[in-house]
Protein backbone atom coordinates (compact mmCIF):
# COMPACT_ATOMS: atom_id res chain seq x y z
CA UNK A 1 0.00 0.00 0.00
CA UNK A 2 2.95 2.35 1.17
CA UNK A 3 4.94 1.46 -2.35
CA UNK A 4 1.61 2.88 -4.07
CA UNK A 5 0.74 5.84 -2.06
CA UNK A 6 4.96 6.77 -3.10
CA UNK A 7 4.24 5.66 -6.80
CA UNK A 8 0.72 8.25 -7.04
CA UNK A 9 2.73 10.79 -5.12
CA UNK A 10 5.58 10.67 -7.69
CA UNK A 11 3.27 10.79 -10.67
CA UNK A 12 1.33 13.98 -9.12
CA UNK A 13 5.04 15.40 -8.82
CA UNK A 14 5.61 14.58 -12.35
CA UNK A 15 2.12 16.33 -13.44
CA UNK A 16 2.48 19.28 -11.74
CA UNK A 17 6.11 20.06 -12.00
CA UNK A 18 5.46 23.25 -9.59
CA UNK A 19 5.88 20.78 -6.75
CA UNK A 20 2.09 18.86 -6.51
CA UNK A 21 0.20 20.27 -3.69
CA UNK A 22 2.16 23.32 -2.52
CA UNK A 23 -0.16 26.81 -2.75
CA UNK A 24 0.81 29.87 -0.99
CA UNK A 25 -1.78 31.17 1.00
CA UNK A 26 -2.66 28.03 2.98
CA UNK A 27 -2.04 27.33 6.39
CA UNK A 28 1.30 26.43 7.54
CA UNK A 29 2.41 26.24 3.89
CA UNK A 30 6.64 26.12 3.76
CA UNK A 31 7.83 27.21 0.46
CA UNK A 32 9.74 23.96 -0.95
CA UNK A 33 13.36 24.68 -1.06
CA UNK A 34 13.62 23.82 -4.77
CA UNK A 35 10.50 25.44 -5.66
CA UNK A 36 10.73 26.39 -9.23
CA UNK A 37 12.14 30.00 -9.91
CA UNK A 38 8.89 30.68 -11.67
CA UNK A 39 6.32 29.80 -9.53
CA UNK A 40 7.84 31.75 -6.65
CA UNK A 41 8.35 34.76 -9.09
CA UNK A 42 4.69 34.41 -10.14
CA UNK A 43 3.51 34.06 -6.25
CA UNK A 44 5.55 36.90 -5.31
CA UNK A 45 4.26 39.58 -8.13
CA UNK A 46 0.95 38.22 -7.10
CA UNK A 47 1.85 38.77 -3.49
CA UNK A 48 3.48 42.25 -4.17
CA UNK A 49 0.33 43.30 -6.64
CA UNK A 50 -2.28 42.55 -3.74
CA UNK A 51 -0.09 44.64 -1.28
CA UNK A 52 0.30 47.76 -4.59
CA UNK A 53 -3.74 47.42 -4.50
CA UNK A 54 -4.17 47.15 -0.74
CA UNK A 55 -1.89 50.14 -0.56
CA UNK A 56 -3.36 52.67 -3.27
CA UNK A 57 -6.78 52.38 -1.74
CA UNK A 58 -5.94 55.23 0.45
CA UNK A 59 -4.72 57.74 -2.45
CA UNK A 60 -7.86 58.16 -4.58
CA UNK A 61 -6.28 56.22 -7.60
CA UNK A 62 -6.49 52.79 -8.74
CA UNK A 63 -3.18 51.27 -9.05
CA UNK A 64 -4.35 51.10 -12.88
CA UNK A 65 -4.98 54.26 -12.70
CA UNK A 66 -1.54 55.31 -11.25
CA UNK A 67 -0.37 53.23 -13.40
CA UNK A 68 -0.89 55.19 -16.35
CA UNK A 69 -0.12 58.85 -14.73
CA UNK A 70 3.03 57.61 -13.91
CA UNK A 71 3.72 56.19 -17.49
CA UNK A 72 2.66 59.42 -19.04
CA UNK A 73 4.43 62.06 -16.34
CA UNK A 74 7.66 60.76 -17.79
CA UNK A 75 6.58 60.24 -21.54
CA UNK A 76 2.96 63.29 -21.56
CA UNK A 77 1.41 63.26 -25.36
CA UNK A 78 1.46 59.02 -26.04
CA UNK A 79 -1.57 57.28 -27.70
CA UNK A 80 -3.77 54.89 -25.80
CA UNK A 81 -2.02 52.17 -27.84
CA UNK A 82 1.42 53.60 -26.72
CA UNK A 83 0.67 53.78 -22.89
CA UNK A 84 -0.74 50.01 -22.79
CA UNK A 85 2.67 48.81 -24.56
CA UNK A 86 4.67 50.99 -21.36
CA UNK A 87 2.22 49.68 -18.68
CA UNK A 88 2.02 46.13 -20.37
CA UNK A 89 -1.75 46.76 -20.50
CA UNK A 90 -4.59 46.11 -23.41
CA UNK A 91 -5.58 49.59 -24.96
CA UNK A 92 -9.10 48.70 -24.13
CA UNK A 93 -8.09 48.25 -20.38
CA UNK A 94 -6.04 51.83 -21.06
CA UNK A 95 -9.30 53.36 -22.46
CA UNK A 96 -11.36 52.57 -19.55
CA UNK A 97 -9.05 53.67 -17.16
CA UNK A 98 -8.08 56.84 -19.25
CA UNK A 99 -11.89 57.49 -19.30
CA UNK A 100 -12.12 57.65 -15.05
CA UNK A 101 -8.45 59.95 -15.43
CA UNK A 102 -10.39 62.46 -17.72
CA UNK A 103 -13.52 62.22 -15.39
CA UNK A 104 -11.57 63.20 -12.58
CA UNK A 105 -9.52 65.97 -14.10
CA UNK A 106 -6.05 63.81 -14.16
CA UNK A 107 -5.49 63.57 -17.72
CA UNK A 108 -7.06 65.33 -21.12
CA UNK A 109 -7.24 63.46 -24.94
CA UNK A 110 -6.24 66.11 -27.13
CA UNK A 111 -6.04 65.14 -31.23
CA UNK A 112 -2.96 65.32 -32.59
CA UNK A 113 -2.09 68.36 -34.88
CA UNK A 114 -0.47 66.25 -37.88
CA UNK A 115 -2.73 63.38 -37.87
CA UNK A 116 -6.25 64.29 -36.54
CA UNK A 117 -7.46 60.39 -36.01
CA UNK A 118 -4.94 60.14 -33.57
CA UNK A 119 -5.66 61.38 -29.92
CA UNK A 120 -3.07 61.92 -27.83
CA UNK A 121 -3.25 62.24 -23.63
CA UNK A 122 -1.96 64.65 -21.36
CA UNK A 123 -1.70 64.70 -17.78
CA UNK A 124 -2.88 67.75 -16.21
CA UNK A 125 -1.62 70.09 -13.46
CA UNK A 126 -3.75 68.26 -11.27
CA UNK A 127 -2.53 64.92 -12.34
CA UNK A 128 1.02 65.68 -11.29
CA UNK A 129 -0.14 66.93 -8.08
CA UNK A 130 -1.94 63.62 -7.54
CA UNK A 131 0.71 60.99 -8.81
CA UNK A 132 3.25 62.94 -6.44
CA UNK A 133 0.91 62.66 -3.75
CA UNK A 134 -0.14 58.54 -4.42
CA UNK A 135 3.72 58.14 -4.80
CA UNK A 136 4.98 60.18 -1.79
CA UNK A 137 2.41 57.89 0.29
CA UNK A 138 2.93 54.61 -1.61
CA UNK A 139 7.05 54.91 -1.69
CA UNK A 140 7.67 54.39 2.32
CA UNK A 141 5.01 51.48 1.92
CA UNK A 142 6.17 49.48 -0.99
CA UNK A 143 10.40 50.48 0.50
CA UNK A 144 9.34 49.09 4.01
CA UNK A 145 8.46 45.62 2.32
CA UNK A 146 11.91 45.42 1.30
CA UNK A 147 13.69 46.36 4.45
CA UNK A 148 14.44 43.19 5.23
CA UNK A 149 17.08 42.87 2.21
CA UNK A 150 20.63 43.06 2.81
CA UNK A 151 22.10 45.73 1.23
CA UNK A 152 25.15 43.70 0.22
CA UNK A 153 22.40 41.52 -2.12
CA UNK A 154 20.76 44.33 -3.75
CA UNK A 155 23.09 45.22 -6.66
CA UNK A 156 22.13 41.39 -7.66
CA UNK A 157 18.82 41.57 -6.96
CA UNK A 158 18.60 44.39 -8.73
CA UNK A 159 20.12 43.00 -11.56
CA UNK A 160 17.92 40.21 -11.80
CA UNK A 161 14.63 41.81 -11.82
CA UNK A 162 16.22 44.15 -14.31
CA UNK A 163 17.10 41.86 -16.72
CA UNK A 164 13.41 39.97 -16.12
CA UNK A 165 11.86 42.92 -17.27
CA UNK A 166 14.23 43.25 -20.25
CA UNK A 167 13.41 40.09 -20.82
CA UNK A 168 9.96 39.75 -20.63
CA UNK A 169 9.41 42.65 -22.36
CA UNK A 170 11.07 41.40 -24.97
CA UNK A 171 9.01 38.51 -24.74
CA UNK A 172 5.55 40.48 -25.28
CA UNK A 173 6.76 42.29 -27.79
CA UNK A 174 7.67 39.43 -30.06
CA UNK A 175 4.56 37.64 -29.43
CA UNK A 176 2.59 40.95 -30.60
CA UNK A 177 4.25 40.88 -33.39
């Protein structure tokens, strides 16, 4: 009985290569040593995204929302199209959100002077004023989670998400292609 309770447990293993029956969240659950580098990547953006929403409750914005101020206080003018490639978005989800920004007074659609079927958005005075305020209180929040990181690791930690990005932005981009 023993030999075929091993020989099932084996064969889950071998179906679910992310280590059978291990989910964060439950009780008591102990991250496997040799848990695969992209499950506990995907667990901890998932973890780190809940926290980002959690957090921007408080600021008026929805992280989407933030989101996209941020991406167009450091590039104002882009298409809806342009935004959801920076903020790895679908321009319909852009569109939506961009439609709440414009509600609020946060950003403006203006059509562009050389090709007038293209709209271009613009953050406002006011939308500066509130992603510097939704950053100022996010910032401490989001650093805080980190504290616990040695500094002597960060320079590789901070090479390694940086070349994830690189690389999975790479990714997207040559499956929209």
């Amino acid at each position: 009985m023993e030999q075929r309770q091993g020989a099932e447990t084996r064969q889950a293993d071998e179906r679910r290569p992310d280590h059978g029956d291990w989910v964060w969240g439950d009780e008591g659950a102990a991250i496997p040593p040799d848990a695969p580098l992209y499950a506990l990547l995907a667990v901890a953006v998932r973890s780190m995204g809940a926290f980002w929403s959690q957090a921007a409750q408080g600021t008026g914005l929805s992280p989407a929302g933030l989101g996209v101020l941020r991406v167009l206080v450091a590039r104002d003018g882009l298409k809806s199209s342009e935004v959801a490639a920076r903020g790895w978005s679908t321009p319909a989800t852009v569109t939506s959100v961009v439609d709440t920004l414009v509600r609020d007074g946060y950003v403006r659609r203006c059509r562009d002077d050389e090709d007038r079927r293209v709209v271009r958005l613009f953050v406002t005075e006011a939308g500066r004023r509130k992603c510097d305020e939704a950053v100022t209180v996010l910032a401490p929040r989001l650093s805080s989670c980190l504290s616990f990181v040695d500094p002597a690791d960060e320079p590789v930690i901070r090479k390694f998400l940086s070349d994830m990005i690189m690389r999975f932005g790479e990714r997207m981009r040559e499956e929209r292609t």
